[in-house]
Protein backbone atom coordinates (compact mmCIF):
# COMPACT_ATOMS: atom_id res chain seq x y z
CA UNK A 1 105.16 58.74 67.17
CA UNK A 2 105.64 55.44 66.33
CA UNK A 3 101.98 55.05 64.99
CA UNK A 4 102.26 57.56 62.90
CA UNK A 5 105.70 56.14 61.26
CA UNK A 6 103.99 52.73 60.88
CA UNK A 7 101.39 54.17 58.79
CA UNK A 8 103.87 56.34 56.74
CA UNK A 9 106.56 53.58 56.05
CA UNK A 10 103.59 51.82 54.07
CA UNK A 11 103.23 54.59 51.85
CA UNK A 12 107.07 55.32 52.13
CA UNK A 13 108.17 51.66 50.82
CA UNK A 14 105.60 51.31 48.16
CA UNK A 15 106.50 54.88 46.87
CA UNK A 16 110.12 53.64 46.81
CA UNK A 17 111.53 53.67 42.95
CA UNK A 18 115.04 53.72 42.11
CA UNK A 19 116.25 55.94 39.26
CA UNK A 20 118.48 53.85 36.55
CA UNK A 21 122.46 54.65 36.08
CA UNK A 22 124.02 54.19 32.76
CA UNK A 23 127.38 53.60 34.95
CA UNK A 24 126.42 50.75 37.04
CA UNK A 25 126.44 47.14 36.09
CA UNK A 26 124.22 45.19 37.54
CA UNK A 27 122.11 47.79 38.55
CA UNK A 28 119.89 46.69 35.91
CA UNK A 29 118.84 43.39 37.98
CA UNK A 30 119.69 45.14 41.58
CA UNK A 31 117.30 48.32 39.93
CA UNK A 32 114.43 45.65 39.39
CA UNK A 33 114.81 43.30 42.30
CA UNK A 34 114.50 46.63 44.28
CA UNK A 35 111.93 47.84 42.90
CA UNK A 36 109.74 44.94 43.46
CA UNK A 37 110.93 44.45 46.86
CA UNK A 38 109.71 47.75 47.47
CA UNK A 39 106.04 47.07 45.79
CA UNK A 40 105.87 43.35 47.07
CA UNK A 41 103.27 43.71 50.18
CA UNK A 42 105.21 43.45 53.66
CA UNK A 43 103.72 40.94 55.67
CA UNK A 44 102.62 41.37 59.23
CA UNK A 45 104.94 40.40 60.84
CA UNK A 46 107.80 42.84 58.03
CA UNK A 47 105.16 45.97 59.17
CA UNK A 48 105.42 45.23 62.94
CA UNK A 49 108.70 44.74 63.16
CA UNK A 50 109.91 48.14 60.60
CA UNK A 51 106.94 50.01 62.90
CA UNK A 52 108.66 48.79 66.17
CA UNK A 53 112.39 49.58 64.89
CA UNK A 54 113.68 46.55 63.96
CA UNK A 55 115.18 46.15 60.72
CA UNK A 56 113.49 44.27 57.69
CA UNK A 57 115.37 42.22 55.15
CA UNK A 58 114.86 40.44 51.94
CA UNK A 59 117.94 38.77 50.69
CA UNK A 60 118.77 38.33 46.57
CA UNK A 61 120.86 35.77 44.77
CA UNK A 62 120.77 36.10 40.86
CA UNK A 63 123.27 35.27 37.71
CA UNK A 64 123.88 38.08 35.48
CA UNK A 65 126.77 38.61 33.05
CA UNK A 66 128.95 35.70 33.77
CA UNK A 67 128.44 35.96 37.64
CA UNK A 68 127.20 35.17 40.32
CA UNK A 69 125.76 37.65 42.61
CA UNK A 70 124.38 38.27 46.95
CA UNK A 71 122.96 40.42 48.66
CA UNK A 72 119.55 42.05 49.11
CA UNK A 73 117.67 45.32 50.44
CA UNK A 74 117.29 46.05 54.24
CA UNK A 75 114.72 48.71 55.81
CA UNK A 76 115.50 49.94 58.97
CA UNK A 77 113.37 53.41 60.74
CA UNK A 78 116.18 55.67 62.26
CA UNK A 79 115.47 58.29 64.90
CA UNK A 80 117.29 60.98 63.24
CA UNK A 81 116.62 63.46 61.05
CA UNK A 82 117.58 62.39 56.77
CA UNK A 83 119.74 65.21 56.53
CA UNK A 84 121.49 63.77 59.15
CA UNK A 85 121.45 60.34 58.16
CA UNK A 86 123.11 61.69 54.46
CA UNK A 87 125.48 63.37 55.89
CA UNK A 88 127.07 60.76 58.16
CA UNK A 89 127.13 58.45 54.87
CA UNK A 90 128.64 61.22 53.03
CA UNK A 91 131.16 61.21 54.75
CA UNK A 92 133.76 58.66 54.20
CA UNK A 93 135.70 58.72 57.17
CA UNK A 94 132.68 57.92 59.20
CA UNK A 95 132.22 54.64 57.24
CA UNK A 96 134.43 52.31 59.36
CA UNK A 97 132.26 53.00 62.27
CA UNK A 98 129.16 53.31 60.32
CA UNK A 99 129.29 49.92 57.84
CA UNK A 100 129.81 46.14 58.62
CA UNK A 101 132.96 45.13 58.59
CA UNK A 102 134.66 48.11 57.15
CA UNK A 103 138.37 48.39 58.36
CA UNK A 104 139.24 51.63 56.27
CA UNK A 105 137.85 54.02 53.72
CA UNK A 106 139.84 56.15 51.95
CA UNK A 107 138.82 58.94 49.68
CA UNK A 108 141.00 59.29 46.23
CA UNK A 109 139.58 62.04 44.59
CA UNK A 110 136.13 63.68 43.34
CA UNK A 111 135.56 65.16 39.90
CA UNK A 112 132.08 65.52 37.74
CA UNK A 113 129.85 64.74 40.68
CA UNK A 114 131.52 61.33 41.26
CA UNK A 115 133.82 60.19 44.17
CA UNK A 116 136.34 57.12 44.15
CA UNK A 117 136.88 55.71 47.77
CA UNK A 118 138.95 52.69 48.92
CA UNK A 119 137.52 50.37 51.02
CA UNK A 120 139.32 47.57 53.11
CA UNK A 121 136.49 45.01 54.62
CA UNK A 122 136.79 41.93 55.67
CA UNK A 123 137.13 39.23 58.90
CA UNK A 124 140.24 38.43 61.14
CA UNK A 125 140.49 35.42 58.89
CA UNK A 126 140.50 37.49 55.45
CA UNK A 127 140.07 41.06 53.59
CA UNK A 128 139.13 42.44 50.68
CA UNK A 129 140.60 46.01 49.05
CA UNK A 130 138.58 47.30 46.52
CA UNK A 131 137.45 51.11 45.05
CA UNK A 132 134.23 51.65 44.92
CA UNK A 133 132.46 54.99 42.65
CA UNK A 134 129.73 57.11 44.47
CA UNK A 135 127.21 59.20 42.94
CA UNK A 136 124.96 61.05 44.93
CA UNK A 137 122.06 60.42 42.35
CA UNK A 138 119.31 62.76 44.26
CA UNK A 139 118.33 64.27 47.24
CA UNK A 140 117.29 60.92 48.75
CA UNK A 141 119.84 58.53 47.53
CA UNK A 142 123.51 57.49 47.46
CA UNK A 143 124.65 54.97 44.60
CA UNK A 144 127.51 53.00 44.38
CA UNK A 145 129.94 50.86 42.01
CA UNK A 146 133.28 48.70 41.43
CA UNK A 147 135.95 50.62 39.49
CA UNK A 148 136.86 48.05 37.73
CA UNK A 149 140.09 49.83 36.80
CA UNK A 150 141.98 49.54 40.18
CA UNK A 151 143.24 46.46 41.61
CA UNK A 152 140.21 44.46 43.24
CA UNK A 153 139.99 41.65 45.42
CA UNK A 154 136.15 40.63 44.35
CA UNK A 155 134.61 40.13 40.82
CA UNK A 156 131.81 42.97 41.05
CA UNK A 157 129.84 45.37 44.13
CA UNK A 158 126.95 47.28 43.00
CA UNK A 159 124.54 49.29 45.73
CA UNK A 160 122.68 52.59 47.04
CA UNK A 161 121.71 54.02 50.15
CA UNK A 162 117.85 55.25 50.09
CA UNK A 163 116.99 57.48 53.30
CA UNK A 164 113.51 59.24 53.03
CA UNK A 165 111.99 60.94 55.90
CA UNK A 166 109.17 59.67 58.30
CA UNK A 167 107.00 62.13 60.72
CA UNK A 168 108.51 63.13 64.34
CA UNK A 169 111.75 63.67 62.58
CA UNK A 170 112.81 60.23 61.74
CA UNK A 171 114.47 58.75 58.64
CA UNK A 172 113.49 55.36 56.96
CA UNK A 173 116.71 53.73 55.64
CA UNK A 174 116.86 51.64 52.53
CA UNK A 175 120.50 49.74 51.78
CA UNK A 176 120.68 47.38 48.25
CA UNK A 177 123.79 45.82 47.62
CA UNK A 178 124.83 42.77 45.35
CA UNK A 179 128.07 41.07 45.31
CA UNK A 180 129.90 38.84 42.87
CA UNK A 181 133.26 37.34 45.13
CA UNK A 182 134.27 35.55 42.05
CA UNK A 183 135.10 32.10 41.62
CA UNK A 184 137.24 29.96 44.13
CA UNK A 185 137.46 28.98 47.36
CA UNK A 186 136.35 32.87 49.01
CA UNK A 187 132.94 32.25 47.93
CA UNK A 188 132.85 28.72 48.78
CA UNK A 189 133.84 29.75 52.55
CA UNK A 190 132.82 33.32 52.92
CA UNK A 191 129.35 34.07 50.28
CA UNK A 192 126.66 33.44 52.81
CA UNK A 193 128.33 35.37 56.10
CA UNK A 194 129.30 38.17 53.19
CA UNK A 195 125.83 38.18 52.17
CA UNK A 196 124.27 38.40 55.84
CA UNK A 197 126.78 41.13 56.07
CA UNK A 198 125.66 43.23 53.75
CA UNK A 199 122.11 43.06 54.66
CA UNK A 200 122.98 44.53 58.28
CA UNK A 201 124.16 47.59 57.18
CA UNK A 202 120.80 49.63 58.24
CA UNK A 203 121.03 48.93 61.63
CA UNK A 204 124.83 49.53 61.72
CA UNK A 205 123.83 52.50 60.21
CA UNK A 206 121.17 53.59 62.88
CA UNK A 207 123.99 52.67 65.68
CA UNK A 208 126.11 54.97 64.25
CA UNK A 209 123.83 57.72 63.25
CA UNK A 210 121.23 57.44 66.65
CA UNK A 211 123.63 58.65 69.45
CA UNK A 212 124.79 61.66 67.45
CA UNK A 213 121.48 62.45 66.16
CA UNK A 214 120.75 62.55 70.13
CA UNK A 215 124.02 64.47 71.26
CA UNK A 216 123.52 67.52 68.92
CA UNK A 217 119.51 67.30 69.17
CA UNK A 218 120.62 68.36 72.84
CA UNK A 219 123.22 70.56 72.09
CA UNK A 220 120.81 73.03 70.60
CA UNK A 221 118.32 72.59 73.11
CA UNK A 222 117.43 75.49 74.78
């Protein structure tokens, strides 16, 4: 099984594209960055390690509009199924569990296919509150914004969640997310364990989604 993943996630990744959002800022620079993540060759040693189940990163650090932005995309392979995978990031209560760092996520409301949640993350030293806009912009992927409108303890978020399936029932996820902490002395302490933060999410993901995948795969066994 895992052969036949590591030739599909060639073919998966290089397929990837990332459909454009007239509400998200920067998703213009996140969009592209993505995108040629996604076409950029993976080395050996990327292709070994997404084949074997580890996860693959490739970090991003760009200016855009005044700010200053981290991040990246991660790839990890997930034994479980996509509609699984979806569903568990669907879900907002499941997010504390399921992303770095995540203390609470709270849903506000949903109207015109968009959903307002409010997310406390942070460290024992410091936290950040901040309302993020989802938009489930396919059957594949899950994109995500700042509302600028509520009260926000960074400058700017902007991300997706990408899970496509792989043969023998497994999932390949793809996370982008770029961050602008604003000026002062957050980002002079905090940017680069932020940014590393952010680029874990797939395999906090699979942690999450793996054992439950598991548990109901052998609940309906026969």
């Amino acid at each position: 099984m895992r052969r036949a993943a590591d030739r599909t996630l060639w073919g998966c990744l290089l397929a990837f594209t990332l459909a454009t959002s007239a509400h998200a800022e920067p998703g213009a620079k996140l969009q592209a960055a993505a995108k040629a993540s996604a076409a950029r060759p993976f080395s050996a040693r990327e292709h070994e390690a997404l084949a074997a189940g580890s996860m693959v990163s490739r970090p991003l650090s760009f200016d855009d509009a005044g700010g200053h932005y981290v991040g990246g995309v991660s790839y990890q392979a997930v034994d479980a199924r996509p509609e699984l995978v979806l569903a568990a990031l669907s879900d907002v209560n499941n997010w504390p569990e399921a992303l770095p760092r995540t203390k609470s996520a709270r849903l506000l409301g949903s109207s015109d296919g968009l959903s307002r949640v409010e997310l406390v993350q942070g460290t024992s030293l410091v936290d950040a509150r901040y309302t993020v806009v989802l938009e489930r912009a396919d059957g594949e992927t899950i994109r995500f914004w700042m509302d600028p409108s509520r009260p926000h303890d960074i400058k700017d978020v902007w991300g997706f969640f990408r899970v496509q399936p792989l043969p023998g029932g497994r999932s390949l996820i793809t996370v982008g997310a770029a961050l602008d902490l604003g000026d002062g002395l957050t980002r002079m302490l905090f940017e680069d364990k932020i940014a590393h933060m952010l680029l874990r999410a797939p395999r906090q993901i699979r942690a999450f989604v793996e054992p439950r995948a598991l548990a109901l795969s052998g609940a309906v066994s026969p």
